[in-house]
C-alpha atoms as a PDB file:
ATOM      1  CA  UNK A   1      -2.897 -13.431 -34.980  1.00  0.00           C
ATOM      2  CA  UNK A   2      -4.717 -13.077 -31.303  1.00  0.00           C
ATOM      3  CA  UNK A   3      -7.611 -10.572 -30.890  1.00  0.00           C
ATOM      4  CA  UNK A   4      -6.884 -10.744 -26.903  1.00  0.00           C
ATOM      5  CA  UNK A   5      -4.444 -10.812 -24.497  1.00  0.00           C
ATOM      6  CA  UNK A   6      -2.935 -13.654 -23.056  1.00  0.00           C
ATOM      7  CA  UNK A   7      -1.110 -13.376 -20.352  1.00  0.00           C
ATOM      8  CA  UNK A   8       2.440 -15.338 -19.534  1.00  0.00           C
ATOM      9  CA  UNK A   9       2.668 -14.547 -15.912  1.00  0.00           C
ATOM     10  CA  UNK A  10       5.836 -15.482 -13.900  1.00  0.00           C
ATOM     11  CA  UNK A  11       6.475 -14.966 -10.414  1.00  0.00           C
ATOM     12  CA  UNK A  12       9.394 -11.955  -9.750  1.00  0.00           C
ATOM     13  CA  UNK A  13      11.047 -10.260  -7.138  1.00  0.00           C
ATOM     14  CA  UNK A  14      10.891  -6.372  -7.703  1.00  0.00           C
ATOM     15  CA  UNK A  15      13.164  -3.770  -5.794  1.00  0.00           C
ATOM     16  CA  UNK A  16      12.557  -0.020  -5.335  1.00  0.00           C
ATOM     17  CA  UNK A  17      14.075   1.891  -3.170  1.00  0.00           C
ATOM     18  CA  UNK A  18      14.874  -1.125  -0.367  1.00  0.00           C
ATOM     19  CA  UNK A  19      11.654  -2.454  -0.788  1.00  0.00           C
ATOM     20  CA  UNK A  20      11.367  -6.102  -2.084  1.00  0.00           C
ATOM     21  CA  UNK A  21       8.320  -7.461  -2.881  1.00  0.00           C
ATOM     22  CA  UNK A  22       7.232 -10.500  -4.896  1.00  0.00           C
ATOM     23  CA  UNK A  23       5.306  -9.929  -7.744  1.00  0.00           C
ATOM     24  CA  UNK A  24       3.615 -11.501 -10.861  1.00  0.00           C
ATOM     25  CA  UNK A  25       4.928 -10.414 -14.310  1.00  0.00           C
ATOM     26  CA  UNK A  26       3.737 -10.614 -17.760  1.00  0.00           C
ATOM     27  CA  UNK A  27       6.765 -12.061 -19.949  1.00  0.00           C
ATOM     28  CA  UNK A  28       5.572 -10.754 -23.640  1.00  0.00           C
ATOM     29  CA  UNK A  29       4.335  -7.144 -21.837  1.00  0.00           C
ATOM     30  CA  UNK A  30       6.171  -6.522 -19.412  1.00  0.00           C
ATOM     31  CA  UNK A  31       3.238  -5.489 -16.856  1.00  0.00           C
ATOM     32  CA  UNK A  32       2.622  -6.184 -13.392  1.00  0.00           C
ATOM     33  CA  UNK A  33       0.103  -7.389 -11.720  1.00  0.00           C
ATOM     34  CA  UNK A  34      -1.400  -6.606  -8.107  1.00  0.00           C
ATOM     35  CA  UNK A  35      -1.649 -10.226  -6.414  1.00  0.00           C
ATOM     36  CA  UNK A  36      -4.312  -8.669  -3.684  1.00  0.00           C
ATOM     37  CA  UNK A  37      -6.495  -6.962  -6.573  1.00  0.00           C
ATOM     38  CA  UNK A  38      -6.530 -10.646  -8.128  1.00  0.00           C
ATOM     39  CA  UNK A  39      -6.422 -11.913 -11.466  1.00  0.00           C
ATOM     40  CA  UNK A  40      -9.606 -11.575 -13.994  1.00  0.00           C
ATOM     41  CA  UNK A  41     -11.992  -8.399 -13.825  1.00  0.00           C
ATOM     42  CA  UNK A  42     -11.107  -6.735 -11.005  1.00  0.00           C
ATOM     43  CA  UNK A  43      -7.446  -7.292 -11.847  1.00  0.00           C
ATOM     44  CA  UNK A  44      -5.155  -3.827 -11.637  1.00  0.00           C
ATOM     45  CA  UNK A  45      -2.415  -3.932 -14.499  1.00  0.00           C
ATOM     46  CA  UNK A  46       1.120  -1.662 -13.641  1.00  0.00           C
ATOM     47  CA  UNK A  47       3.442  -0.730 -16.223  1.00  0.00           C
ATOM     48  CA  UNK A  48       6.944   0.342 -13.482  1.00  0.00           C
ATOM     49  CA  UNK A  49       7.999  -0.768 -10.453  1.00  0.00           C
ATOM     50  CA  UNK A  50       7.518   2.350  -8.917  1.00  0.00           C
ATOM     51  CA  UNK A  51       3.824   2.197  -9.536  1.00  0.00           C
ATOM     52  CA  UNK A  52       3.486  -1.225  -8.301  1.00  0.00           C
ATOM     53  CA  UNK A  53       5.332  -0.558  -4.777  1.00  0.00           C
ATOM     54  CA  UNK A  54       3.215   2.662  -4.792  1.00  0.00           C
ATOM     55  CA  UNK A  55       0.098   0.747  -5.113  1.00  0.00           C
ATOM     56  CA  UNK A  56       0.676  -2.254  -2.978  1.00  0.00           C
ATOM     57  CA  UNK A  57       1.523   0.546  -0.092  1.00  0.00           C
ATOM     58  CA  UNK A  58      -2.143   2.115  -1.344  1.00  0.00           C
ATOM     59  CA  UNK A  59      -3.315  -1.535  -0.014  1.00  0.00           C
ATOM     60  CA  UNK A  60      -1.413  -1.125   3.214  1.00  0.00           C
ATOM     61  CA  UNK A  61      -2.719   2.448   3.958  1.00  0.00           C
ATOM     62  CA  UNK A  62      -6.348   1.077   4.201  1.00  0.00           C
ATOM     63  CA  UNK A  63      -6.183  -1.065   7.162  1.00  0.00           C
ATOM     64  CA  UNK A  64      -3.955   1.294   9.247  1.00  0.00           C
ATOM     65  CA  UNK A  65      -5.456   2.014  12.815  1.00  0.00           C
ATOM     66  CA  UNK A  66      -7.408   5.132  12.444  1.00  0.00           C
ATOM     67  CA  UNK A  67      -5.682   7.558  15.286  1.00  0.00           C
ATOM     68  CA  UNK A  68      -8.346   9.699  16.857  1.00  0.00           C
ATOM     69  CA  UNK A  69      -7.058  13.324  18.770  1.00  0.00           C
ATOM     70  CA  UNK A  70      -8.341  13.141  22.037  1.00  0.00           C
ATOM     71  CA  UNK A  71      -7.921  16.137  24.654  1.00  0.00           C
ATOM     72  CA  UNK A  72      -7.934  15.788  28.360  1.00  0.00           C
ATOM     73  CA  UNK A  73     -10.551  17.818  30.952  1.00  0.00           C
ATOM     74  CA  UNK A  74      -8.435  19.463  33.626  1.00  0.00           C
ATOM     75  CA  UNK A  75      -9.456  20.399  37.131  1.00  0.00           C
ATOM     76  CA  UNK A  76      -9.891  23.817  38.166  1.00  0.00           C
ATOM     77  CA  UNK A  77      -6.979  25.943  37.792  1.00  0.00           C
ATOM     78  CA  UNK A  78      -5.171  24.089  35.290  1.00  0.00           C
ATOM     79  CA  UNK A  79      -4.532  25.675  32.265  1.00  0.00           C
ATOM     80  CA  UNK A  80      -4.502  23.781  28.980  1.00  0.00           C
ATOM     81  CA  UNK A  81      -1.335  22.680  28.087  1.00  0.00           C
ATOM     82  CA  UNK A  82       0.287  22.841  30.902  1.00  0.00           C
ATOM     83  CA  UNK A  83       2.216  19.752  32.211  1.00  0.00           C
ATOM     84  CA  UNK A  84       0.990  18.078  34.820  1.00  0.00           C
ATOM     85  CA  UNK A  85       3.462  17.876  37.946  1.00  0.00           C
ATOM     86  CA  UNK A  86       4.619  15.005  39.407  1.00  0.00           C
ATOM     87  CA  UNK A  87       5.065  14.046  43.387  1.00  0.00           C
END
């Protein structure tokens, strides 16, 4: 009898919702694992689908372009939020 884990991974295709992603998948367990966490230490283990979608978006969300709200000085007379016209 084994004292540790050891992993059978296999490469899968998971679907949720429309979303197909590749992913790798313990055979005995039945977990997934995140291929951008890695294998080893850092290594982050899902038990559904769901969650693993959910977290590989969590990976996506991180390197989106950070939008910054930026407001425009008018000239004199202008009130804010007005439209500008056109000629």
């Amino acid at each position: 009898m084994a004292l540790q884990w050891e992993p059978q991974w296999e490469e899968v295709v998971v679907e949720y919702r429309g979303i197909r992603l590749k992913a790798l998948r313990d055979r005995v367990t039945g977990v997934y694992a995140c291929p951008i966490c890695g294998l080893g230490e850092r290594a982050t283990y899902l038990f559904t689908v769901k969650d693993y979608v959910f977290h590989i978006y969590s990976h996506a969300r991180r390197f989106e372009a950070q939008r910054i709200a930026v407001e425009r000085a008018g000239e004199e007379g202008e009130e804010e939020g007005e439209p500008e016209e056109e000629e």
